[in-house]
C-alpha atoms as a PDB file:
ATOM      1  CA  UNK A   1     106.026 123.389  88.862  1.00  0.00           C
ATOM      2  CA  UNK A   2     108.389 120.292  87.644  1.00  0.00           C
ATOM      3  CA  UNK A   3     110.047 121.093  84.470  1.00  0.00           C
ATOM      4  CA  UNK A   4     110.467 117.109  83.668  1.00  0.00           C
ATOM      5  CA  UNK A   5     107.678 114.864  85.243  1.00  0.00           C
ATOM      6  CA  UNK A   6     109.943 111.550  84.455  1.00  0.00           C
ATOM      7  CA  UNK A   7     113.044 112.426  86.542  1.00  0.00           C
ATOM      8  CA  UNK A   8     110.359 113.412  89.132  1.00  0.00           C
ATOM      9  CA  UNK A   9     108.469 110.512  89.317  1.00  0.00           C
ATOM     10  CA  UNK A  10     112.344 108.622  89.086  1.00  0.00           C
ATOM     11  CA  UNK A  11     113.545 110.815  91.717  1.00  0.00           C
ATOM     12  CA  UNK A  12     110.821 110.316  94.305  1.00  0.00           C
ATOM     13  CA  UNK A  13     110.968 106.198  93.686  1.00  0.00           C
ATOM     14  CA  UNK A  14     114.722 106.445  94.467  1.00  0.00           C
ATOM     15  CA  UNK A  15     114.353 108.709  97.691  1.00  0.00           C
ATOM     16  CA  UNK A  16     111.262 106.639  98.986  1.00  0.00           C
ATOM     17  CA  UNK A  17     113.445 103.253  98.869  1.00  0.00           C
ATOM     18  CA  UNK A  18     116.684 104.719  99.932  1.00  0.00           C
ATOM     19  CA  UNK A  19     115.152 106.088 103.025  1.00  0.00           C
ATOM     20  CA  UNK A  20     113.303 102.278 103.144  1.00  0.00           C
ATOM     21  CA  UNK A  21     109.955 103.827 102.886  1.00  0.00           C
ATOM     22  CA  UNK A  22     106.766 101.232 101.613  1.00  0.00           C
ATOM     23  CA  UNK A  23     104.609 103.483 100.091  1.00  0.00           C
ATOM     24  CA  UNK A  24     105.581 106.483  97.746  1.00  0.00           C
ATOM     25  CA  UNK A  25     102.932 108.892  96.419  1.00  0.00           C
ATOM     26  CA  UNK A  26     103.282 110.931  93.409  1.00  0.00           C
ATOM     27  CA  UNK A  27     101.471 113.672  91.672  1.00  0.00           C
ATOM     28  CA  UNK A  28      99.378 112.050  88.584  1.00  0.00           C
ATOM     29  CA  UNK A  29      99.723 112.297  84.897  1.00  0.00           C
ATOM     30  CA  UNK A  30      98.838 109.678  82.230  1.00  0.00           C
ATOM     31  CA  UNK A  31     102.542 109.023  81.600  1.00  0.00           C
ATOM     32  CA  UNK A  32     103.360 108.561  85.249  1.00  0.00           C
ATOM     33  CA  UNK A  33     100.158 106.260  85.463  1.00  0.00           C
ATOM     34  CA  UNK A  34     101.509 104.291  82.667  1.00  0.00           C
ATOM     35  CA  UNK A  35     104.776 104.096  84.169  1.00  0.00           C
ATOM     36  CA  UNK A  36     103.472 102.638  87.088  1.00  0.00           C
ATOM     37  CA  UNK A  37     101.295 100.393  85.185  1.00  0.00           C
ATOM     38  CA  UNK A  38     104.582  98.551  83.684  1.00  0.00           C
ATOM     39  CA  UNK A  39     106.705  98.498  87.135  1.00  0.00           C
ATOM     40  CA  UNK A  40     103.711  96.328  88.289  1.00  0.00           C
ATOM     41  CA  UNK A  41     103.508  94.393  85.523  1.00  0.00           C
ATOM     42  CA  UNK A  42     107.120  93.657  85.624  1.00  0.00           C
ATOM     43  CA  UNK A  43     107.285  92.628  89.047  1.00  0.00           C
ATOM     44  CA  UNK A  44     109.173  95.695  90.641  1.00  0.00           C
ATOM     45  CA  UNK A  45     106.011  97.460  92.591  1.00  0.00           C
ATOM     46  CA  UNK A  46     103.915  94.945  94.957  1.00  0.00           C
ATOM     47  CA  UNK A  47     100.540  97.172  93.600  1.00  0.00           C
ATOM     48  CA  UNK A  48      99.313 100.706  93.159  1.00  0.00           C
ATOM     49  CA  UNK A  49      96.497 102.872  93.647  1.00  0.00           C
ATOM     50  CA  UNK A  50      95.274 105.688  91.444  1.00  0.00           C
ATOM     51  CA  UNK A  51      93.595 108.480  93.441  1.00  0.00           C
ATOM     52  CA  UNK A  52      91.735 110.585  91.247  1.00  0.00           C
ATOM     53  CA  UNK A  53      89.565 112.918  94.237  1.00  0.00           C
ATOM     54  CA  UNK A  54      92.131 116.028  93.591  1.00  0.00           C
ATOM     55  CA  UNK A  55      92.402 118.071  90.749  1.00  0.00           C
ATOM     56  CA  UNK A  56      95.793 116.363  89.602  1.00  0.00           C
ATOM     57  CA  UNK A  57      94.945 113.321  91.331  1.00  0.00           C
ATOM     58  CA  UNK A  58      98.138 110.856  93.324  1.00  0.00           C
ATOM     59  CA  UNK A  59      99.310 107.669  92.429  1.00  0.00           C
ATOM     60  CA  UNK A  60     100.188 105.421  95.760  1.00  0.00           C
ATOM     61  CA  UNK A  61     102.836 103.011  94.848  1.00  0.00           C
ATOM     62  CA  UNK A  62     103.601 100.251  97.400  1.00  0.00           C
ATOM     63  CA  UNK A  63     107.612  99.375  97.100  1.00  0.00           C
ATOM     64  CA  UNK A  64     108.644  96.054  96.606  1.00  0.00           C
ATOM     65  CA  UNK A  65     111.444  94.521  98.883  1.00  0.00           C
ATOM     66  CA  UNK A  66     113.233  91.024  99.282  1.00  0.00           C
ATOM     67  CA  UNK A  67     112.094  89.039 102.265  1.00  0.00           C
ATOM     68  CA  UNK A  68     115.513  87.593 103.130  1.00  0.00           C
ATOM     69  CA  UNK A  69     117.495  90.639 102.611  1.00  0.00           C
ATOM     70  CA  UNK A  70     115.140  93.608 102.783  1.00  0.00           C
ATOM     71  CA  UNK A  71     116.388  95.368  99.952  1.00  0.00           C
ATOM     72  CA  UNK A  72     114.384  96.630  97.297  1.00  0.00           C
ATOM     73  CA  UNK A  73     113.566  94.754  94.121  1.00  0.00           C
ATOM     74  CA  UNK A  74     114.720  97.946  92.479  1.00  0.00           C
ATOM     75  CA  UNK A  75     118.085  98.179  91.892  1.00  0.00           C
ATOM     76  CA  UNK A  76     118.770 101.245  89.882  1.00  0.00           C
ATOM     77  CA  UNK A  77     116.796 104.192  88.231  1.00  0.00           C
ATOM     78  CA  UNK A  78     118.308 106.186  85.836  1.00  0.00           C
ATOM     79  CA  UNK A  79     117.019 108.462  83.059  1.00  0.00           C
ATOM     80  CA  UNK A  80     119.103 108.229  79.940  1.00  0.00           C
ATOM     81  CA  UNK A  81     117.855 110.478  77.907  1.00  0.00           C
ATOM     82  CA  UNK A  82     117.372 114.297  79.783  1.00  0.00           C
ATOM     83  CA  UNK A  83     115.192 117.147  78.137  1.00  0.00           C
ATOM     84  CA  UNK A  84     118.603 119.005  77.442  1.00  0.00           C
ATOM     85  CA  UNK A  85     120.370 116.047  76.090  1.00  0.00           C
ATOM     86  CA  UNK A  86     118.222 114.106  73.939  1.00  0.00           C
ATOM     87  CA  UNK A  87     119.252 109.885  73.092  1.00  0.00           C
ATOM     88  CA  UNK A  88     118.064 108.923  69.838  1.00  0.00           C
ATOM     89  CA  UNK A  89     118.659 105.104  68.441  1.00  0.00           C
ATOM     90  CA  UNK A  90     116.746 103.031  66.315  1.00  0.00           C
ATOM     91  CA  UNK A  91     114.749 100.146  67.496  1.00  0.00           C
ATOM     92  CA  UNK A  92     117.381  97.531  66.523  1.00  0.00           C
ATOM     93  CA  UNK A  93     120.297  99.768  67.789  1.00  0.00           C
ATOM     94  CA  UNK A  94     118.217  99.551  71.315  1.00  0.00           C
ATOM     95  CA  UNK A  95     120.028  98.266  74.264  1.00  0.00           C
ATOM     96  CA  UNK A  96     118.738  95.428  76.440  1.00  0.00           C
ATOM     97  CA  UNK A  97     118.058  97.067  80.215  1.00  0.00           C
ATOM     98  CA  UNK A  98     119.427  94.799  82.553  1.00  0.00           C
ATOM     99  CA  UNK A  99     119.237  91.802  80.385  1.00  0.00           C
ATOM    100  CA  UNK A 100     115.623  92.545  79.335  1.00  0.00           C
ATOM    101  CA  UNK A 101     114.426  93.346  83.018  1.00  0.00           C
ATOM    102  CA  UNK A 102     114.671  97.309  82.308  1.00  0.00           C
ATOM    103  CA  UNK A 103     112.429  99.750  80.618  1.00  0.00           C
ATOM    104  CA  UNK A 104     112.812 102.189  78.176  1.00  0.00           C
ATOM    105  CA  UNK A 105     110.466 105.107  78.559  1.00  0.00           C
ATOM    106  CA  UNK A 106     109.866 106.911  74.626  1.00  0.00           C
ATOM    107  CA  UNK A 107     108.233 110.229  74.166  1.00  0.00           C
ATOM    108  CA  UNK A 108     104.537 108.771  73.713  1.00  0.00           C
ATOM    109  CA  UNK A 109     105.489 105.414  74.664  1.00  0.00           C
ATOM    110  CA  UNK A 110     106.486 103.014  77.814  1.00  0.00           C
ATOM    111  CA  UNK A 111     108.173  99.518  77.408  1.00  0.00           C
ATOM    112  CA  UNK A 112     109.593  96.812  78.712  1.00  0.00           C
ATOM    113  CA  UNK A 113     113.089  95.979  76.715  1.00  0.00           C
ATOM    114  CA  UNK A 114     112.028  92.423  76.791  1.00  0.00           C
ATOM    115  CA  UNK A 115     108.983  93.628  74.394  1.00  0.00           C
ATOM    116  CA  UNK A 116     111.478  96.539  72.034  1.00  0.00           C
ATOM    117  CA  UNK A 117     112.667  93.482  69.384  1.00  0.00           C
END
């Protein structure tokens, strides 16, 4: 049983491209669907696939990497704010990810920085 779904879902992203894998599947939940949904639409995920047969169902993510220099698009995954140490600011206290390229993950809610202000 995971304790925290996010670092999870985080954690198995960052193993899958440090050992230079192309496709990553992770257990399902609606927040790791949404998630997903956002990486895509950003541009960091080439596509996904939702696999609903099981009782928790999978999510297939296909990694994104450069052509030229085979790295992944994703540079760096961190969770800010941990179940035992919670983050709180206020939407215009907020910083910008990466220059706006980063997302902020809130207890009921998943953005892009770019769309916070």
């Amino acid at each position: 049983m995971y304790t925290d779904p996010i670092a999870d879902f985080l954690t198995r992203v960052r193993n899958a491209i440090a050992a230079g894998h192309r496709v990553v599947e992770i257990p399902a939940s609606n927040l790791k669907k949404e998630m997903t949904k956002i990486l895509f639409d950003q541009g960091y995920i080439l596509s996904y696939q939702f696999n609903d047969e099981s009782v928790q169902g999978i999510i297939k993510i296909a990694l994104k990497y450069e052509r030229d220099t085979k790295e992944s698009v994703i540079r760096k995954l961190e969770r800010i704010s941990t179940p035992g140490l919670r983050k709180y600011v206020s939407a215009l206290e907020m910083p910008r990810v990466l220059n706006g390229l980063g997302t902020v993950s809130y207890t009921h809610l998943t953005l892009p920085t770019s769309d916070l202000v």
